[in-house]
Every structure is written in structure tokens, then in C-alpha cells.
N, C-alpha and C. Protein backbone atom coordinates (compact mmCIF):
# COMPACT_ATOMS: atom_id res chain seq x y z
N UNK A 1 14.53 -29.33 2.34
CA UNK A 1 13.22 -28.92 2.80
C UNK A 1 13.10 -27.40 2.68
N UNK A 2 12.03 -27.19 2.07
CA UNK A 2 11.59 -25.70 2.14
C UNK A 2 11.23 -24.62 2.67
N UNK A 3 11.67 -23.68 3.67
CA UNK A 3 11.17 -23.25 4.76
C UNK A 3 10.02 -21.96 4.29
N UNK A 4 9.33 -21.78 5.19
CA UNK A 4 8.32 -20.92 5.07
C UNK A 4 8.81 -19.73 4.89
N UNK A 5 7.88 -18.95 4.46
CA UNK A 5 8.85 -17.00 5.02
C UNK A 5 8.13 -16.68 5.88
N UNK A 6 8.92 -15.99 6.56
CA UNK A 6 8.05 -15.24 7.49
C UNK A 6 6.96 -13.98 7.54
N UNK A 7 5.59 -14.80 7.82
CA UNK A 7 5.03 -13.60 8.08
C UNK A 7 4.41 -13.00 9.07
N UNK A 8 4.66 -11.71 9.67
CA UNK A 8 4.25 -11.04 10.51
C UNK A 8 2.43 -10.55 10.93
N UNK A 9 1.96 -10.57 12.00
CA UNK A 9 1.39 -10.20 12.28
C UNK A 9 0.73 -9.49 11.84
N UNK A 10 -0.45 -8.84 11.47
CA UNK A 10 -1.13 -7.11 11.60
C UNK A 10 -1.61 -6.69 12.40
N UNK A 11 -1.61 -5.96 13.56
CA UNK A 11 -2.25 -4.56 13.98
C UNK A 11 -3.95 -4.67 13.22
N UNK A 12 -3.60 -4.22 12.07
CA UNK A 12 -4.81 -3.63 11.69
C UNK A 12 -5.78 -4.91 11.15
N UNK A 13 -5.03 -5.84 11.60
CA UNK A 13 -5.84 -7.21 11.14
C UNK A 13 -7.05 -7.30 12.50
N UNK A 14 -6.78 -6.72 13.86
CA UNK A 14 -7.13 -6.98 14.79
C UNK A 14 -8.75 -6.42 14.68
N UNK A 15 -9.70 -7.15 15.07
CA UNK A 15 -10.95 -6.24 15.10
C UNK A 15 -10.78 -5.47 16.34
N UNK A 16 -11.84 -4.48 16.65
CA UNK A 16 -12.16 -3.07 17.53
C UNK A 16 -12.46 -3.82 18.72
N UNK A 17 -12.42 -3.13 20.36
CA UNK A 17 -12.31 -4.17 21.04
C UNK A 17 -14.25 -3.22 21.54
N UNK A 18 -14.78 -4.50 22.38
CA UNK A 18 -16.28 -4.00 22.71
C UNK A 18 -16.39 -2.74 23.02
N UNK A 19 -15.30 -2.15 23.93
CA UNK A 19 -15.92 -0.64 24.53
C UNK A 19 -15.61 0.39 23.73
N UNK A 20 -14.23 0.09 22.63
CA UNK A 20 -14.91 0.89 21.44
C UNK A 20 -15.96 0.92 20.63
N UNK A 21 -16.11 -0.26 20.07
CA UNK A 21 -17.10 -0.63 19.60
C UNK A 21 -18.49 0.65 20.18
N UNK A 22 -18.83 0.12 21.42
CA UNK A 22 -19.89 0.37 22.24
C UNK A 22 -19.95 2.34 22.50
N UNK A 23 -18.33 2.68 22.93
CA UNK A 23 -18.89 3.84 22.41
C UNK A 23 -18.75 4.61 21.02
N UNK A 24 -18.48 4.11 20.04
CA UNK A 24 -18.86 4.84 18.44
C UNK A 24 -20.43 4.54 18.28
N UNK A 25 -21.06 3.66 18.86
CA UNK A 25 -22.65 3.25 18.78
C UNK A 25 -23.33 4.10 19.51
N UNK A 26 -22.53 4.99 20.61
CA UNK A 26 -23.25 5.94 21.83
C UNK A 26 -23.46 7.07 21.02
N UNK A 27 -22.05 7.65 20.73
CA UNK A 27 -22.32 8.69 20.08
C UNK A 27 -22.76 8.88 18.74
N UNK A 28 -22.94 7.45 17.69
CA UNK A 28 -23.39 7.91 16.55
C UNK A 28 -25.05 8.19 17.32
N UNK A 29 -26.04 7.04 18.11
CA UNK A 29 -27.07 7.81 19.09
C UNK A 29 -27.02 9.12 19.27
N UNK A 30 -26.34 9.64 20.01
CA UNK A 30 -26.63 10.89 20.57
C UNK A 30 -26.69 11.91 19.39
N UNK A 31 -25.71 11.96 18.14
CA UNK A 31 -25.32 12.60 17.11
C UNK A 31 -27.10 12.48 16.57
N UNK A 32 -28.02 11.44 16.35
CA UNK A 32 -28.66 11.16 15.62
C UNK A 32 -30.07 11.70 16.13
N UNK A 33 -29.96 11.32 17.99
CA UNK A 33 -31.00 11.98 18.64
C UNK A 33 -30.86 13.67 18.23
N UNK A 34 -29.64 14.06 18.52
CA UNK A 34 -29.66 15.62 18.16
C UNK A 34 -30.16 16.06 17.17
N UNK A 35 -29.99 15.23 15.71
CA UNK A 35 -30.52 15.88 14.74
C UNK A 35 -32.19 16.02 14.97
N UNK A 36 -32.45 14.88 15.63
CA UNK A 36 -34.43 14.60 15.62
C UNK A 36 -34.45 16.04 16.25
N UNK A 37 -33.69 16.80 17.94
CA UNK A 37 -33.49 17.51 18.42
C UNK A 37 -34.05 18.65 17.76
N UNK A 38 -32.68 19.22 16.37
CA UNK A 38 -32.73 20.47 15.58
C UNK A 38 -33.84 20.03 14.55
N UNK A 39 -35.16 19.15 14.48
CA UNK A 39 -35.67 18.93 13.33
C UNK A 39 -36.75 19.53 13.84
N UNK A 40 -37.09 19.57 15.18
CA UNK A 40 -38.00 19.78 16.18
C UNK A 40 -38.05 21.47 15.84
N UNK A 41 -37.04 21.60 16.61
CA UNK A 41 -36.60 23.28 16.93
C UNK A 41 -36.61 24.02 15.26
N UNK A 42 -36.55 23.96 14.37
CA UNK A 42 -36.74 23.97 13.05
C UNK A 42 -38.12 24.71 12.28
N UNK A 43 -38.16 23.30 13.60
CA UNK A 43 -39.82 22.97 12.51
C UNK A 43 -40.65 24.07 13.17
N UNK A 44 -40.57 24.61 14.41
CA UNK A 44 -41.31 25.03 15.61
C UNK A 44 -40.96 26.76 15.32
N UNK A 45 -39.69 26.77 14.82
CA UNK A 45 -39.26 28.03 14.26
C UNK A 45 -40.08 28.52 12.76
N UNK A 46 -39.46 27.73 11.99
CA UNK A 46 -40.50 27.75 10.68
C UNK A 46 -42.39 28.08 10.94
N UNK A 47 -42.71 27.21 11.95
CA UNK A 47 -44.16 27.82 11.88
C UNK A 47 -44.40 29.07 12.09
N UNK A 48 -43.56 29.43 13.49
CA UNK A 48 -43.20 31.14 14.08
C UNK A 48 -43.25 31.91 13.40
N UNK A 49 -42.12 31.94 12.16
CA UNK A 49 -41.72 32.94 11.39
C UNK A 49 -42.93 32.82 10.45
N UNK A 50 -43.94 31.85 10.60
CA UNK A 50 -44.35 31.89 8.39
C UNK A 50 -44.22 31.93 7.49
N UNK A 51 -42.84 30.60 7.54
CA UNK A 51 -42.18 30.94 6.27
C UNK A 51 -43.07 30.53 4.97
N UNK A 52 -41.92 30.73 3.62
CA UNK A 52 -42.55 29.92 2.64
C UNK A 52 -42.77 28.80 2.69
N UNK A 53 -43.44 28.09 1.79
CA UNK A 53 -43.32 26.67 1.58
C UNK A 53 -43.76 25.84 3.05
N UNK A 54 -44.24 26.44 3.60
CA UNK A 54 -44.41 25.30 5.18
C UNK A 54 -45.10 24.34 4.90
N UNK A 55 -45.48 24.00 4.16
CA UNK A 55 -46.00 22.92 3.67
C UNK A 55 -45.46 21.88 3.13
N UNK A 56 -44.08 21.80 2.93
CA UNK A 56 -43.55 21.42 2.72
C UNK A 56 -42.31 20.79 3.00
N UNK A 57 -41.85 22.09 3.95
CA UNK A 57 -40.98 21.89 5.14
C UNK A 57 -41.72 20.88 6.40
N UNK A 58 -42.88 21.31 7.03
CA UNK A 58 -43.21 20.50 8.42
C UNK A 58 -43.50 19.24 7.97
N UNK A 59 -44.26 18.49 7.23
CA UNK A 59 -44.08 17.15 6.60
C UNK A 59 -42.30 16.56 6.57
N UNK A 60 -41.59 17.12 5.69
CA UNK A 60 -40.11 16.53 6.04
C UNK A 60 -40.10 16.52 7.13
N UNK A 61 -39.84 17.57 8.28
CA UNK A 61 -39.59 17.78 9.34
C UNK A 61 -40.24 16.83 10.03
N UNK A 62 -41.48 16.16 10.04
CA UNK A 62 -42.55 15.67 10.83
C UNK A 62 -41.27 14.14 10.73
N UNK A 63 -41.21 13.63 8.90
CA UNK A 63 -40.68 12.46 8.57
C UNK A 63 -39.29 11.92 9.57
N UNK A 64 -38.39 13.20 9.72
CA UNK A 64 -37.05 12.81 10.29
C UNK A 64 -37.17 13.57 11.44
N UNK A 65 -38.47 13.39 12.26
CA UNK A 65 -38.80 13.43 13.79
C UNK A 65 -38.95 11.82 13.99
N UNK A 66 -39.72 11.41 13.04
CA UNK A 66 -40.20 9.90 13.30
C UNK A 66 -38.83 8.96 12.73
N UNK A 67 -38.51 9.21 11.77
CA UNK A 67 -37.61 7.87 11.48
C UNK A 67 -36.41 8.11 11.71
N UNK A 68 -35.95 8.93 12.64
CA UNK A 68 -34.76 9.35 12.96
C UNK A 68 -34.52 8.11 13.94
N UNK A 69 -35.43 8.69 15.01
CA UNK A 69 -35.69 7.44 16.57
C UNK A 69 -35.07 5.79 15.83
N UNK A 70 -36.12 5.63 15.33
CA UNK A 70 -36.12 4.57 14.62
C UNK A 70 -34.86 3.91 14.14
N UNK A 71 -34.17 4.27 13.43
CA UNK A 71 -32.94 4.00 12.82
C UNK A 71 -31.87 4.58 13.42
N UNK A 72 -31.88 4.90 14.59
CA UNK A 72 -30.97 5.42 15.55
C UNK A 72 -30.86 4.04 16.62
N UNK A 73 -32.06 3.77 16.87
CA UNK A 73 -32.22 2.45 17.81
C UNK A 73 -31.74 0.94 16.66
N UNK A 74 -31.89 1.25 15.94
CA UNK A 74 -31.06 0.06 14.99
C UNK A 74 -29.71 0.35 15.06
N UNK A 75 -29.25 1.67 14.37
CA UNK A 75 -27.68 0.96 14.68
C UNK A 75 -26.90 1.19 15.65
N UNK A 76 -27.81 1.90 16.71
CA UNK A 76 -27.18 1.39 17.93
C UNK A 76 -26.94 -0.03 18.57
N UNK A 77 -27.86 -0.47 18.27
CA UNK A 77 -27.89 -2.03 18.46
C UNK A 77 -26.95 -3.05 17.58
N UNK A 78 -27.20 -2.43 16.52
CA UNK A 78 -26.03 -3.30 15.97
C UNK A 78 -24.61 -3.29 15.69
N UNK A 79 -24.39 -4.67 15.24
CA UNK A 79 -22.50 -4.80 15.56
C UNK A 79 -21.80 -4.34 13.99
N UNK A 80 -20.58 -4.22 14.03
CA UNK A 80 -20.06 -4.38 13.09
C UNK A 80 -20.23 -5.20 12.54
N UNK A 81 -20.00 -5.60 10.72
CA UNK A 81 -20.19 -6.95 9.92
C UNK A 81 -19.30 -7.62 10.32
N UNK A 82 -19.02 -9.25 10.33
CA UNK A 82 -18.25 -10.04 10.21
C UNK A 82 -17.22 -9.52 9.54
N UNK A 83 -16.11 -10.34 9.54
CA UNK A 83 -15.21 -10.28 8.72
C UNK A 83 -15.06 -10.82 7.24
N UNK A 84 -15.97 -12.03 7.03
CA UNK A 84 -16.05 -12.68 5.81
C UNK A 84 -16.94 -11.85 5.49
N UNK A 85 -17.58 -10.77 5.38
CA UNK A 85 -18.88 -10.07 5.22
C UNK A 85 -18.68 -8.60 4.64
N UNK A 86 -17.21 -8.21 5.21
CA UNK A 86 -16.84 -6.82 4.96
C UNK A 86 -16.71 -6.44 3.54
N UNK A 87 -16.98 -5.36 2.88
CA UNK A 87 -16.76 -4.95 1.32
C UNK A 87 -15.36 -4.93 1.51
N UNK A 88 -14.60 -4.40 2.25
CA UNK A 88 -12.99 -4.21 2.05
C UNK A 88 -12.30 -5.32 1.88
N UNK A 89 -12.55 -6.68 2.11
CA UNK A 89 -12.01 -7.77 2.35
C UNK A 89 -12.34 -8.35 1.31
N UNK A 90 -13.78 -8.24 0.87
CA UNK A 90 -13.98 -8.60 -0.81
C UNK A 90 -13.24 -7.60 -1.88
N UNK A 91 -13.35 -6.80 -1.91
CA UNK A 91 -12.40 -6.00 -2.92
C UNK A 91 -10.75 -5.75 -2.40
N UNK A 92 -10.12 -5.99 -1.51
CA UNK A 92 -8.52 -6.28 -1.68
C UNK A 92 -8.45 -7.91 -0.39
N UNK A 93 -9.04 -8.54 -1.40
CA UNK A 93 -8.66 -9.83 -0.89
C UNK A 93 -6.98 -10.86 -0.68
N UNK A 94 -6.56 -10.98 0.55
CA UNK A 94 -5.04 -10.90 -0.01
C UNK A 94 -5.28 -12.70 0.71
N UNK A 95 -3.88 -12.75 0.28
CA UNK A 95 -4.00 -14.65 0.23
C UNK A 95 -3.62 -14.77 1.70
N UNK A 96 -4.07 -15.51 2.73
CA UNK A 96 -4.09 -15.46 3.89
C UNK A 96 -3.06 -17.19 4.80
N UNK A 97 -2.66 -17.20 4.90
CA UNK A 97 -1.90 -18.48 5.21
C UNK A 97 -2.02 -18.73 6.29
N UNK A 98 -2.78 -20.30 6.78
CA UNK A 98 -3.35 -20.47 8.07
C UNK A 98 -2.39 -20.88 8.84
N UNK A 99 -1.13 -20.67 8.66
CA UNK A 99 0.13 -21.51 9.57
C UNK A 99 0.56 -20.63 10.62
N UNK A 100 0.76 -20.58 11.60
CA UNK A 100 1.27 -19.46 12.51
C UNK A 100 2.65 -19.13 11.94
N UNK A 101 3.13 -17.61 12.07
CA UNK A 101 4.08 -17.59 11.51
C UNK A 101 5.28 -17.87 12.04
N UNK A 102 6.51 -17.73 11.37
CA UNK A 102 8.05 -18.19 11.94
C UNK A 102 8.34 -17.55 12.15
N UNK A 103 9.28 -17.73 14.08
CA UNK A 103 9.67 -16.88 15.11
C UNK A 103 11.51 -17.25 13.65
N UNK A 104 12.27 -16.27 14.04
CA UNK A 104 13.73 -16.17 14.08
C UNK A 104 14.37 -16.64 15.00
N UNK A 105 15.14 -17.78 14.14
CA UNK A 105 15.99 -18.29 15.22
C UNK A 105 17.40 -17.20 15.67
N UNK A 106 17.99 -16.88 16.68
CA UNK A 106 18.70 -16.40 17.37
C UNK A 106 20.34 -16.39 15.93
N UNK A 107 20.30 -16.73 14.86
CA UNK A 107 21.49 -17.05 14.25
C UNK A 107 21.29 -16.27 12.98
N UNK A 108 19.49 -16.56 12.67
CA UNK A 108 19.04 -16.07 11.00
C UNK A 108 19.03 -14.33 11.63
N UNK A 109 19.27 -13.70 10.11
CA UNK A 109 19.62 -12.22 10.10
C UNK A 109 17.70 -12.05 9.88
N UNK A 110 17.32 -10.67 10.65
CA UNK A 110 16.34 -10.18 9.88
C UNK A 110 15.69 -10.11 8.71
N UNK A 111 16.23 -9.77 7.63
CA UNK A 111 16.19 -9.72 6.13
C UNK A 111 17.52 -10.61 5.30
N UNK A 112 17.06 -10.80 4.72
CA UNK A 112 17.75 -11.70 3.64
C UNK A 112 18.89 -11.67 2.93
N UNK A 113 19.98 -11.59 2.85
CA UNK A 113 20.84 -10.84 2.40
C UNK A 113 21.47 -11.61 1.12
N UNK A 114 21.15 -10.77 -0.44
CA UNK A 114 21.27 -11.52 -1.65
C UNK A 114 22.94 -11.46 -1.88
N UNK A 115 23.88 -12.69 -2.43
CA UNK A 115 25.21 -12.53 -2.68
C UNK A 115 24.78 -11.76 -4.53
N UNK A 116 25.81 -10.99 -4.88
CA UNK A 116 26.00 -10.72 -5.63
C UNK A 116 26.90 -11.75 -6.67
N UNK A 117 26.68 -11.78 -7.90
CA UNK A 117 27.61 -12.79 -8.34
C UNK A 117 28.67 -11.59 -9.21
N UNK A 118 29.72 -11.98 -9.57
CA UNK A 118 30.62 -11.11 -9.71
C UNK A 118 30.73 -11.08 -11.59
């Protein structure tokens, strides 16, 4: 009979647990509110001074006042992709074996040890 090999666990197989999750979603928010923040202060400066081009500038500026909010409240809300869903998992797809793996019995060595033939 053929025995399995053993395979170990991953670490990095594990997904992120909620309250990480929850805060990388806080602060990409806050990171995102800030920019609406400096788009404001910018824009409010630019009129001050008279610069060039303001015509051009307060329109952008106006754009990522408004759709900043917007798409800040989306991915705050949302989760990470699935796992069948991830690009990384489609491009290094490795062969996955649904068997739990084999504990070591108390006798087998760690690694394998090849005889040499003489």
C-alpha cells in the first residue's frame, strides 16, 4: 500500500481575520476622506491665489470632491474576493489535495533518508 506524503499546512493559506480585515477598510476611508479633505483646501487656495488655468483645475477638483465620498463608501463596505475569485490563485494555481494531511508516527524520521547504492 502506498502511503501519502506529507503535507503541511500554510500560514499564508489562512485568510485575514475580520478585525483586520475591518481595520485596513478604516483606514483605506480615512486615507480617502483626506484626500476629498486636500482637494477642498486646494481648490480654495487656487481660487485665492489666481492661479493659471482655474478653469481647469476647480472642475477636477469639484470631480474628486464628489466621487471620492462615493467610492470610499464602496470599498469600505466591501470584503475581500473569495478565494476561488482571487487573480493570484488563478495565475499560480498549485494542485491542492483534499485529504488532511499525515501526522508522523513517533518511529518515521522527519525527512527521508535516500540509501546510497555503492
Amino acid at each position: 500500500m502506498k502511503r501519502q506524503a506529507y503535507q503541511p499546512i500554510l500560514i499564508t493559506d489562512a485568510s485575514r481575520s475580520q478585525d483586520d480585515q475591518l481595520n485596513s477598510r478604516q483606514k483605506r476611508y480615512v486615507l480617502m476622506m483626506g484626500i476629498r479633505v486636500a482637494c477642498l483646501v486646494v481648490g480654495a487656495v487656487l481660487v485665492g491665489v489666481k492661479a493659471p488655468l482655474l478653469w481647469l483645475w476647480l472642475p477636477l477638483l469639484g470631480l474628486g470632491m464628489v466621487f471620492i465620498p462615493w467610492l470610499a463608501v464602496l470599498l469600505a463596505n466591501d470584503r475581500p474576493p473569495k478565494e476561488e475569485h482571487r487573480l493570484a490563485n488563478k495565475l499560480h494555481h498549485r494542485h491542492r489535495d483534499d485529504s488532511p494531511p499525515m501526522a508522523l508516527s513517533a518511529e518515521e524520521p522527519a525527512h527521508k533518508v535516500i540509501d546510497a547504492e555503492p
